[in-house]
N, C-alpha and C. Protein backbone atom coordinates (compact mmCIF):
# COMPACT_ATOMS: atom_id res chain seq x y z
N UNK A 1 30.55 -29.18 11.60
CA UNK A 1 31.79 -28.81 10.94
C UNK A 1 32.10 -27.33 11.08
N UNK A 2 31.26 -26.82 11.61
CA UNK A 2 31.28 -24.85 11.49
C UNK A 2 32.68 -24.77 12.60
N UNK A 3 32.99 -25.32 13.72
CA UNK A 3 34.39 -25.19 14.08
C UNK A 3 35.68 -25.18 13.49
N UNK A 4 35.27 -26.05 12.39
CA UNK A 4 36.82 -26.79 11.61
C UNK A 4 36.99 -25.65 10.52
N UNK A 5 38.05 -24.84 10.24
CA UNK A 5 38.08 -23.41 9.18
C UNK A 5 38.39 -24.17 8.14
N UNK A 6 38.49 -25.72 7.84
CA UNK A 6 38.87 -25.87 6.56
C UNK A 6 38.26 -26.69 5.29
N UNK A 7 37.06 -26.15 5.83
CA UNK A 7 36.00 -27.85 5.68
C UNK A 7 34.56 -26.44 5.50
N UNK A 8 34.09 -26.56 4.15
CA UNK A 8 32.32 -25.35 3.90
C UNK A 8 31.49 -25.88 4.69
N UNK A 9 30.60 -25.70 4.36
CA UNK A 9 29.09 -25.99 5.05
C UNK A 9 28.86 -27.26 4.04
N UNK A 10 29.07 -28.01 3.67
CA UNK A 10 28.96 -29.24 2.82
C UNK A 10 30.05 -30.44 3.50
N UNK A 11 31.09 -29.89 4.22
CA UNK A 11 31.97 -30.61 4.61
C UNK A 11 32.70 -30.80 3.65
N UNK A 12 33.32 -30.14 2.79
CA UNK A 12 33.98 -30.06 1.49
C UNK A 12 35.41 -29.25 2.19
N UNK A 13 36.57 -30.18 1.90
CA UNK A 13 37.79 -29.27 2.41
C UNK A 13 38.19 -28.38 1.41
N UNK A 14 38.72 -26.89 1.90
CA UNK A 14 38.80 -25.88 1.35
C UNK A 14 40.20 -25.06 1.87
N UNK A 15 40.56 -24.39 0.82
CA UNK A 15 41.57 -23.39 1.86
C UNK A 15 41.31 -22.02 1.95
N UNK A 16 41.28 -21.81 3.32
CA UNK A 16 40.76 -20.62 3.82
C UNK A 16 40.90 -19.31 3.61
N UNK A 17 39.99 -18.30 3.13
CA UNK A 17 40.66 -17.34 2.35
C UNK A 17 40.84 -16.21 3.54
N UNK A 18 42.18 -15.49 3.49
CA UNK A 18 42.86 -14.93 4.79
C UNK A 18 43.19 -13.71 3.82
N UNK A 19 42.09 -13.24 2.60
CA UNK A 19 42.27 -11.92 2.21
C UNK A 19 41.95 -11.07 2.94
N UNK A 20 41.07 -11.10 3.79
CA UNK A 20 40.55 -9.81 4.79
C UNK A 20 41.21 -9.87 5.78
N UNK A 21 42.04 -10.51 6.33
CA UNK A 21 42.76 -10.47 7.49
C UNK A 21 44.08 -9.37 7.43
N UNK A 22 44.19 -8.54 8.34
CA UNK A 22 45.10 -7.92 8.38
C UNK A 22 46.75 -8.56 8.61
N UNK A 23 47.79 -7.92 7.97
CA UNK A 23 49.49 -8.44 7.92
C UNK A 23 49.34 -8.06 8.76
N UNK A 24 50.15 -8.90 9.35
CA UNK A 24 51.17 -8.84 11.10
C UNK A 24 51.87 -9.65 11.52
N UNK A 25 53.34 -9.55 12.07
CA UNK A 25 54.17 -10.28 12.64
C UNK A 25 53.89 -11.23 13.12
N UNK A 26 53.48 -12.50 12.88
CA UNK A 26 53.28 -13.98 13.25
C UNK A 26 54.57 -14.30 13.51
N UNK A 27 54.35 -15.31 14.54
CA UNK A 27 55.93 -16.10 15.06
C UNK A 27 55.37 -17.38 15.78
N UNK A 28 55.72 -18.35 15.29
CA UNK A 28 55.71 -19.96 16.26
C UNK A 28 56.34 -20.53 16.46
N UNK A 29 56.42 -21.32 17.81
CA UNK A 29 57.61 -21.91 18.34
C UNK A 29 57.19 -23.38 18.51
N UNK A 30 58.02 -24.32 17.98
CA UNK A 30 57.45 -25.77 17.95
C UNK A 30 58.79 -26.35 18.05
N UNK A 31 58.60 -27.71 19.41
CA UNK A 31 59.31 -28.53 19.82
C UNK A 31 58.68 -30.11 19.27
N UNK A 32 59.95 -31.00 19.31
CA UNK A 32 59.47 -32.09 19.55
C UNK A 32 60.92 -33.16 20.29
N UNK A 33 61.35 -33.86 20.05
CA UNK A 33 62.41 -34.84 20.56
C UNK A 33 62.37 -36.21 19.65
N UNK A 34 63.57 -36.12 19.90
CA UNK A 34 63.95 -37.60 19.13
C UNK A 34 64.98 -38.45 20.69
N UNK A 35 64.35 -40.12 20.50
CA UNK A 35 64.99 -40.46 21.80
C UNK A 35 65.99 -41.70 21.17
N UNK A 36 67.12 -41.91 21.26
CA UNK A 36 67.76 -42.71 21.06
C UNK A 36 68.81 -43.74 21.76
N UNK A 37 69.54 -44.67 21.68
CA UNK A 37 70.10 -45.22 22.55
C UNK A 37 71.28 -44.46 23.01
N UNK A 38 71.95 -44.21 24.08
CA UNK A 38 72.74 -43.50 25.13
C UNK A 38 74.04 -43.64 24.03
N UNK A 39 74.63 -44.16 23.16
CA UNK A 39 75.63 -44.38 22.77
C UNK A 39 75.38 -44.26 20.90
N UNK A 40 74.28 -43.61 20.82
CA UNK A 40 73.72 -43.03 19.31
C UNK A 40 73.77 -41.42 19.74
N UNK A 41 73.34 -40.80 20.86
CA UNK A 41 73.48 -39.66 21.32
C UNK A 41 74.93 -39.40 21.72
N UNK A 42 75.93 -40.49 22.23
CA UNK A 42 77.15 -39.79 22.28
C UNK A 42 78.09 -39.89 20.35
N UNK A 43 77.37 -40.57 19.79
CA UNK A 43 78.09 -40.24 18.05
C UNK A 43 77.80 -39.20 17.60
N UNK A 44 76.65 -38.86 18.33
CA UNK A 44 76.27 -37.26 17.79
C UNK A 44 76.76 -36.17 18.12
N UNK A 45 76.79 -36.12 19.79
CA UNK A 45 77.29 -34.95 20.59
C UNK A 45 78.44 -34.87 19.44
N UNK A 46 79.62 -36.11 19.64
CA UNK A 46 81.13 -36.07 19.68
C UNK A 46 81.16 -36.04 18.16
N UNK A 47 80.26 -35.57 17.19
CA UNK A 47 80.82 -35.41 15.89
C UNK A 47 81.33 -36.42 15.01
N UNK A 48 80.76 -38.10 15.68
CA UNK A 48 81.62 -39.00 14.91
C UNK A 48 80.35 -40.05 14.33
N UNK A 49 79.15 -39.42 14.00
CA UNK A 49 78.38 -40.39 13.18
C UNK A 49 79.16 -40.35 11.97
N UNK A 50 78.93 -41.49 11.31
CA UNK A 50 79.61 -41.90 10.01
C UNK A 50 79.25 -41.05 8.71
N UNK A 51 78.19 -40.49 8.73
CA UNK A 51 77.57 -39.68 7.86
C UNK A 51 77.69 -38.20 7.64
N UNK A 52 78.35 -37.81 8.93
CA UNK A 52 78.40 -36.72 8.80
C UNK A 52 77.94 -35.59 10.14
N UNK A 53 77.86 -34.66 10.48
CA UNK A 53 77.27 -34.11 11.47
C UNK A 53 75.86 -33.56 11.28
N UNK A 54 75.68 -34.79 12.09
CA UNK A 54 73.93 -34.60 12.21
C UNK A 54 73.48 -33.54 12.70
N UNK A 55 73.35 -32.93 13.34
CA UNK A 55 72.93 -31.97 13.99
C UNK A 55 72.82 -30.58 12.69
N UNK A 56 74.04 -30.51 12.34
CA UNK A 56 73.74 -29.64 10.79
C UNK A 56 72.93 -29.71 9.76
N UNK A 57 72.80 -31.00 9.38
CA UNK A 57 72.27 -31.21 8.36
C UNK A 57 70.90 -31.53 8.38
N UNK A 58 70.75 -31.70 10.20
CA UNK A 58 69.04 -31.92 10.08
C UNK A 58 68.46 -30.26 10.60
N UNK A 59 69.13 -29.59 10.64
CA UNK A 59 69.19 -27.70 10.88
C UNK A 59 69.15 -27.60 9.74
N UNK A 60 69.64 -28.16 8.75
CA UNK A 60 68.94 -27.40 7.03
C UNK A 60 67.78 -27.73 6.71
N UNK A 61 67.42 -29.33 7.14
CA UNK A 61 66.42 -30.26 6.28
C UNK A 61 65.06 -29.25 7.34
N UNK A 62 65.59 -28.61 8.85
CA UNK A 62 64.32 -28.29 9.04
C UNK A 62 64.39 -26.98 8.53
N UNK A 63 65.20 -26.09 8.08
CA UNK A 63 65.01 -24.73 7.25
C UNK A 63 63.69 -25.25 6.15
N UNK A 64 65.07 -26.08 5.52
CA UNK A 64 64.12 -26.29 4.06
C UNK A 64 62.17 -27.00 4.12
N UNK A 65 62.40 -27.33 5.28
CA UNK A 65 60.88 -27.90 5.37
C UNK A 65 59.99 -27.19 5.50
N UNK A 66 60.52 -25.86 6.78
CA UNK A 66 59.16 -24.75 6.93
C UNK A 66 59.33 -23.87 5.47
N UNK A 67 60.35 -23.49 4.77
CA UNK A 67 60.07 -22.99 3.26
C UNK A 67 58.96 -23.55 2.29
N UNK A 68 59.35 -25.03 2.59
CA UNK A 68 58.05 -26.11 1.72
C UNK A 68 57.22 -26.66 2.08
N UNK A 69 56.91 -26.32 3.52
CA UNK A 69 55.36 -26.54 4.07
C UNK A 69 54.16 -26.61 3.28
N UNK A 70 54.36 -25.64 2.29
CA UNK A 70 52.72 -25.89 1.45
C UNK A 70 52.83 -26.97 0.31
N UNK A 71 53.67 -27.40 -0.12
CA UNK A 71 54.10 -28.49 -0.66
C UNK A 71 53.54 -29.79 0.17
N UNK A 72 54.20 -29.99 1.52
CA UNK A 72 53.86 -30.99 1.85
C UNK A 72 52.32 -31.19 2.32
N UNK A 73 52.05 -29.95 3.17
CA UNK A 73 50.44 -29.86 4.08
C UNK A 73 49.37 -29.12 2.74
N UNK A 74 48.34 -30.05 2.43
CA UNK A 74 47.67 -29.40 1.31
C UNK A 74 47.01 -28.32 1.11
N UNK A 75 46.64 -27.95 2.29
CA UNK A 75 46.09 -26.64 2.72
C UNK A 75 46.81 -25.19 2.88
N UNK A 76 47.84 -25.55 3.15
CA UNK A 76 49.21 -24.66 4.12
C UNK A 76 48.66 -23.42 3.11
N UNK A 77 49.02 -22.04 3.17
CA UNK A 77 49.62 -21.13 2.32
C UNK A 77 50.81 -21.34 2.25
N UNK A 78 51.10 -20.56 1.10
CA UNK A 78 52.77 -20.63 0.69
C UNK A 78 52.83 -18.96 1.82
N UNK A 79 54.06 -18.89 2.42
CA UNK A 79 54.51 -17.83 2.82
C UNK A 79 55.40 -17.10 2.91
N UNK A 80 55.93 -15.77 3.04
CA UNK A 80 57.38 -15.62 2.77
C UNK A 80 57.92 -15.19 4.38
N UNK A 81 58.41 -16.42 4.43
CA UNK A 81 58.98 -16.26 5.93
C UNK A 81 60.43 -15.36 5.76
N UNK A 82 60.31 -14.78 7.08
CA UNK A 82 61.39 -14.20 7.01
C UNK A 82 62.55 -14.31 7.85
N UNK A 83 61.84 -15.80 9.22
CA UNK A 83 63.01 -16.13 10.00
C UNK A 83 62.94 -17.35 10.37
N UNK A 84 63.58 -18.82 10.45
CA UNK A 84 63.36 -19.82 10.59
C UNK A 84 64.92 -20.11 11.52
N UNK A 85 64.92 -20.50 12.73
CA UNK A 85 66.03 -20.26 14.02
C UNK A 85 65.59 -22.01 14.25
N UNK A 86 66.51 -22.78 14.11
CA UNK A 86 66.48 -24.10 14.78
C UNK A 86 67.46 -24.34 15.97
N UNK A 87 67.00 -24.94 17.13
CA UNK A 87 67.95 -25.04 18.15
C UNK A 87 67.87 -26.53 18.28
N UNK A 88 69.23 -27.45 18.90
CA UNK A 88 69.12 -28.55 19.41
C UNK A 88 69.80 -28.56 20.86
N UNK A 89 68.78 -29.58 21.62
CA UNK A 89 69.23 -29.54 23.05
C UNK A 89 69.84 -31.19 23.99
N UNK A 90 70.83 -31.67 23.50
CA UNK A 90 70.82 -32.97 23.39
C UNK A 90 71.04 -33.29 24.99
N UNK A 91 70.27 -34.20 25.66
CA UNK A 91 70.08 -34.37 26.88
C UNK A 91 70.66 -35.73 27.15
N UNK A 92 71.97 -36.18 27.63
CA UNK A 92 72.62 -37.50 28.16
C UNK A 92 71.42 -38.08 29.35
N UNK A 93 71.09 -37.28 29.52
CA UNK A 93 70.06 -37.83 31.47
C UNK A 93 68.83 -38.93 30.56
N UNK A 94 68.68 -38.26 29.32
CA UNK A 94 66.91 -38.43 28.94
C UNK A 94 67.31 -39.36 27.52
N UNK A 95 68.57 -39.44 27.53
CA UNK A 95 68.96 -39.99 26.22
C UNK A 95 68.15 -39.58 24.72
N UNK A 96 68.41 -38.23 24.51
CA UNK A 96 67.31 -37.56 23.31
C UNK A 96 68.13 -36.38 22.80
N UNK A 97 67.68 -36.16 21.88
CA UNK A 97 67.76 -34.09 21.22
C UNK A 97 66.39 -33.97 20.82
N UNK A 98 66.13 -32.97 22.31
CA UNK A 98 65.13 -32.01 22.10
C UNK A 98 65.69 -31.20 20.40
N UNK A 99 64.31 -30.85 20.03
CA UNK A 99 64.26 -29.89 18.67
C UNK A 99 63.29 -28.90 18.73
N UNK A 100 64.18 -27.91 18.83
CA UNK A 100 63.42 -26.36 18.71
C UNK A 100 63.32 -25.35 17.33
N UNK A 101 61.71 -24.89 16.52
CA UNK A 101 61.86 -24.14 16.10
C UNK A 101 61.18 -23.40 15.95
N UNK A 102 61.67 -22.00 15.69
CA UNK A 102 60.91 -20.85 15.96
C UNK A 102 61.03 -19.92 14.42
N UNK A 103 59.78 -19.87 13.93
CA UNK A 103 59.82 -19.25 12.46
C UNK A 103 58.96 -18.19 12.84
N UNK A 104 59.23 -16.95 11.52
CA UNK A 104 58.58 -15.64 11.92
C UNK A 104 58.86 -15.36 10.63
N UNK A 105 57.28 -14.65 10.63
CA UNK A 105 56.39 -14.12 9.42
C UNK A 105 55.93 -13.42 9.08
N UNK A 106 55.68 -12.36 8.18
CA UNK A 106 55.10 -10.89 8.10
C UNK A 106 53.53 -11.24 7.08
N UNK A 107 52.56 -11.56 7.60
CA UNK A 107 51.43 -12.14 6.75
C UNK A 107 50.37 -11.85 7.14
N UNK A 108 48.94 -12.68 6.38
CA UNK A 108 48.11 -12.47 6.96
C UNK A 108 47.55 -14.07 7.57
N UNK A 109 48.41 -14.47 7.84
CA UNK A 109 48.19 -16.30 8.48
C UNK A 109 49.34 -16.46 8.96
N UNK A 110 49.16 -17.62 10.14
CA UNK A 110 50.34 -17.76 11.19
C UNK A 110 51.27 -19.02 10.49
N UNK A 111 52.16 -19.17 10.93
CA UNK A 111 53.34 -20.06 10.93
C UNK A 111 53.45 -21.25 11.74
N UNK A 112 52.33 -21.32 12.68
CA UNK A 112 52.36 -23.01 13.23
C UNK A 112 52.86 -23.87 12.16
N UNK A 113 52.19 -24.21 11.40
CA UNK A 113 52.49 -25.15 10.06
C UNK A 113 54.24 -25.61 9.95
N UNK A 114 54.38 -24.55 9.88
CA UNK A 114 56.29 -24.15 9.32
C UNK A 114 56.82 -24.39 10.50
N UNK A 115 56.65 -24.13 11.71
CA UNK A 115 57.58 -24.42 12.74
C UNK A 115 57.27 -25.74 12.96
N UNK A 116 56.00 -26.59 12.89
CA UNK A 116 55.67 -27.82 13.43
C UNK A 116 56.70 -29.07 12.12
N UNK A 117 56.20 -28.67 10.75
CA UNK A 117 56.91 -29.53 9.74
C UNK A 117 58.41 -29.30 9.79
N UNK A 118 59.07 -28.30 10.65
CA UNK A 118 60.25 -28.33 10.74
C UNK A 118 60.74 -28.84 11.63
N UNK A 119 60.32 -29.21 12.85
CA UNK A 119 60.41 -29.86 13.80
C UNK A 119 60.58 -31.63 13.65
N UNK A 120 59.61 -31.93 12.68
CA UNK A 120 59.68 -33.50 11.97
C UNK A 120 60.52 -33.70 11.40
N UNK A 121 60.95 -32.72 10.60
CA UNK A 121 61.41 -32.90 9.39
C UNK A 121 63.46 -33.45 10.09
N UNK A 122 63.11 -32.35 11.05
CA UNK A 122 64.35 -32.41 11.87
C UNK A 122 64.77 -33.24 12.60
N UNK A 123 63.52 -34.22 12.95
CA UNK A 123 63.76 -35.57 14.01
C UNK A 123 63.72 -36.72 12.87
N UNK A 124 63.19 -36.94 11.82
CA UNK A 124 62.96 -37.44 10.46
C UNK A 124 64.82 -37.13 9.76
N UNK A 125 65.41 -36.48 9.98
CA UNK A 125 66.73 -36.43 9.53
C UNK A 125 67.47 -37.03 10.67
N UNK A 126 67.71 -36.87 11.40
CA UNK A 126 68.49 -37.17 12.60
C UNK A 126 68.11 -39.24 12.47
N UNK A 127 67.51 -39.31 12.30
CA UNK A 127 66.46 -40.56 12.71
C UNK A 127 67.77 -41.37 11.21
N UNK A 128 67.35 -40.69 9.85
CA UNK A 128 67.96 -41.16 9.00
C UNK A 128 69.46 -41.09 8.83
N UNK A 129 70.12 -40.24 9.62
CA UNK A 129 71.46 -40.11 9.60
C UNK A 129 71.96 -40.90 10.57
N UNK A 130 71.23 -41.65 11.45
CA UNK A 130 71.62 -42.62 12.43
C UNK A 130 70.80 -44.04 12.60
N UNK A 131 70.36 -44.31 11.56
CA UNK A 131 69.70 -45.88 11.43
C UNK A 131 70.38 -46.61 11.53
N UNK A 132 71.61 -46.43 11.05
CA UNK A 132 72.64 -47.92 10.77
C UNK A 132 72.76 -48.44 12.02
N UNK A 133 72.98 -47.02 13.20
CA UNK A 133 73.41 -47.75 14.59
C UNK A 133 72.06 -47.86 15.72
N UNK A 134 71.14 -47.50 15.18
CA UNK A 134 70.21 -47.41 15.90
C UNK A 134 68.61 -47.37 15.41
N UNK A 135 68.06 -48.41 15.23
CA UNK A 135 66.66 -48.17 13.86
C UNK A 135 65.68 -48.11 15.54
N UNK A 136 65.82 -48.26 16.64
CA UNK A 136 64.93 -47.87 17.68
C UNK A 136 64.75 -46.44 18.41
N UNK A 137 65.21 -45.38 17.36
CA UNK A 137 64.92 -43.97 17.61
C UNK A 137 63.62 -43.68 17.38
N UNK A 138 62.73 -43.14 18.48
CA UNK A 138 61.41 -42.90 18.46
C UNK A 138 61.50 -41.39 18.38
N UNK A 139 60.67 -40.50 17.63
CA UNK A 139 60.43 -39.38 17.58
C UNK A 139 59.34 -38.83 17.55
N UNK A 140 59.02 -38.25 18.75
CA UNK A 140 57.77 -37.69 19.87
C UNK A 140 57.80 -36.52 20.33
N UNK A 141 56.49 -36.72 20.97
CA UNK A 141 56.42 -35.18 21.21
C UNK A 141 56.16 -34.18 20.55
N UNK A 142 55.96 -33.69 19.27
CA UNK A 142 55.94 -32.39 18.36
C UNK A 142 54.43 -31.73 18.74
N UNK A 143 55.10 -30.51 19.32
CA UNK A 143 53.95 -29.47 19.63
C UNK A 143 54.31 -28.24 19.27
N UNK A 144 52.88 -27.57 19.38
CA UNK A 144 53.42 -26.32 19.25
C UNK A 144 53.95 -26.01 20.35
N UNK A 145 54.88 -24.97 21.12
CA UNK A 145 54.59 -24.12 21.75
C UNK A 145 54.32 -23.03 22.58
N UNK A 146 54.23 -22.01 21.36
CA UNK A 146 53.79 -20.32 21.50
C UNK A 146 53.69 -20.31 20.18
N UNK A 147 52.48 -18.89 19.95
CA UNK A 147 52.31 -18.57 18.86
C UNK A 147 51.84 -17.00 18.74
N UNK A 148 52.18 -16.09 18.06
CA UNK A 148 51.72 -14.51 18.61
C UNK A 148 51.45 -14.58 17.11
N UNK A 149 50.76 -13.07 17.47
CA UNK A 149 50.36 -12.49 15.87
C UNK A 149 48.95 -13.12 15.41
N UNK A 150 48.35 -12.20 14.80
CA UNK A 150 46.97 -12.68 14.13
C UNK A 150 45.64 -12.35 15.39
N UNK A 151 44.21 -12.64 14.91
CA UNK A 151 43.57 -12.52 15.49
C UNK A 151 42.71 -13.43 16.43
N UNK A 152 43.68 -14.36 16.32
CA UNK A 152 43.81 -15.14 17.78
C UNK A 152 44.54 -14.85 18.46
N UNK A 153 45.31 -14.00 18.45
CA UNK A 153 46.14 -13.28 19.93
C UNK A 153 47.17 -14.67 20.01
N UNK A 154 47.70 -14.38 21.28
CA UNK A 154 48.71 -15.12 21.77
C UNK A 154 48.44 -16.70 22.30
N UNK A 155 48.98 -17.71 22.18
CA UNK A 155 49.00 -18.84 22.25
C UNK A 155 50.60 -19.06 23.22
N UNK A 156 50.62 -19.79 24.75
CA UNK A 156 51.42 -20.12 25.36
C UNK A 156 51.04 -21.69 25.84
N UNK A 157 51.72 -22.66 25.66
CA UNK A 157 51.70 -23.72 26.22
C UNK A 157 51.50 -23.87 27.41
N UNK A 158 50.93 -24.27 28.55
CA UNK A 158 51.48 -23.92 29.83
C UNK A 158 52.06 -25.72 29.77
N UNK A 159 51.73 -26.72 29.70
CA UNK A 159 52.41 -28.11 30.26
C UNK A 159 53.18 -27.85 28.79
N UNK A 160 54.54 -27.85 29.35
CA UNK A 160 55.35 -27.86 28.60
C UNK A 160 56.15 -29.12 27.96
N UNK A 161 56.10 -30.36 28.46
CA UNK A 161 56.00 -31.96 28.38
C UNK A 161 55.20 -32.42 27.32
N UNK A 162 53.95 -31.70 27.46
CA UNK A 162 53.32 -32.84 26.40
C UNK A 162 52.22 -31.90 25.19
C-alpha cells in the first residue's frame, strides 16, 4: 500500500495531509465525450432541444461540480479555485461533444479532482437534458490531460484518445 497516498501503513484510508507542501499555481486539464445519435447532436448544435440549451447549462453543472468536488470525492480537499474554463467541441463526423475542462488553483494540492468531476458532471447533464430523444448516449473517455504545479512537476498526456 506504501504507493497509494491515501491509504496508512494499516491500509486504513486517510486524507493526506498537504500542510508541508508548498502554494503554487496548480492547473488541470480534463476531457471526456459524450456520443449520441447524429440527430440528438443536431438538437443541440441548432439550439432546439426541448429543455433548453444544453450546452449552457451543462457549462454551469460542470462549474458547480469542480466547486463541490469535496462533497462528492471523500477524500478531495475543499479548494479555492480561482478558474474553472469549460469548452465544448461538438463533432458531426464522430457524432459526440467532446468536453473540455481546465481549472486553476493557488494551493498546496492539485486540481485533477475538479477538472475530472467537471468533465462528468458535464456529460451527466447533457446525457439528462437529452434522454427523451435519445437514452443511448454513452459517455466516455474522461481523462486527465495536463497537469502543472506541485511537486510532481508537469503531467502531459501524450495518446491523446484514450
Amino acid at each position: 500500500m506504501s504507493d497509494f497516498t491515501h491509504f496508512d501503513e494499516k491500509g486504513q484510508a486517510l486524507m493526506v495531509d498537504v500542510g508541508e507542501k508548498d502554494v503554487t499555481m496548480r492547473e488541470a486539464v480534463a476531457r471526456g465525450e459524450i456520443r449520441m445519435k447524429p440527430e440528438t447532436l443536431d438538437l443541440i448544435i441548432e439550439g432546439k432541444a426541448k429543455k433548453g440549451d444544453v450546452l449552457g447549462v451543462a457549462r454551469i453543472a460542470a462549474i458547480m461540480a469542480a466547486k463541490r468536488t469535496p462533497e462528492l470525492i471523500p477524500l478531495a480537499h475543499p479548494l479555492p479555485l480561482s478558474s474553472v474554463r469549460v469548452e465544448f467541441f461538438p463533432n458531426r463526423d464522430r457524432s459526440l461533444v467532446e468536453i473540455e475542462v481546465r481549472v486553476k488553483v493557488t494551493a498546496r494540492t492539485g486540481v485533477e479532482m475538479e477538472a475530472l468531476t467537471a468533465v462528468a458532471a458535464a456529460g451527466l447533464t447533457i446525457y439528462d437534458m437529452c434522454k427523451a430523444v435519445d437514452r443511448e448516449m454513452v459517455i466516455t473517455d474522461i481523462r486527465l490531460m495536463e497537469k502543472s504545479g506541485g511537486r510532481s512537476g508537469h503531467f502531459r498526456r501524450t495518446n491523446t484518445r484514450g
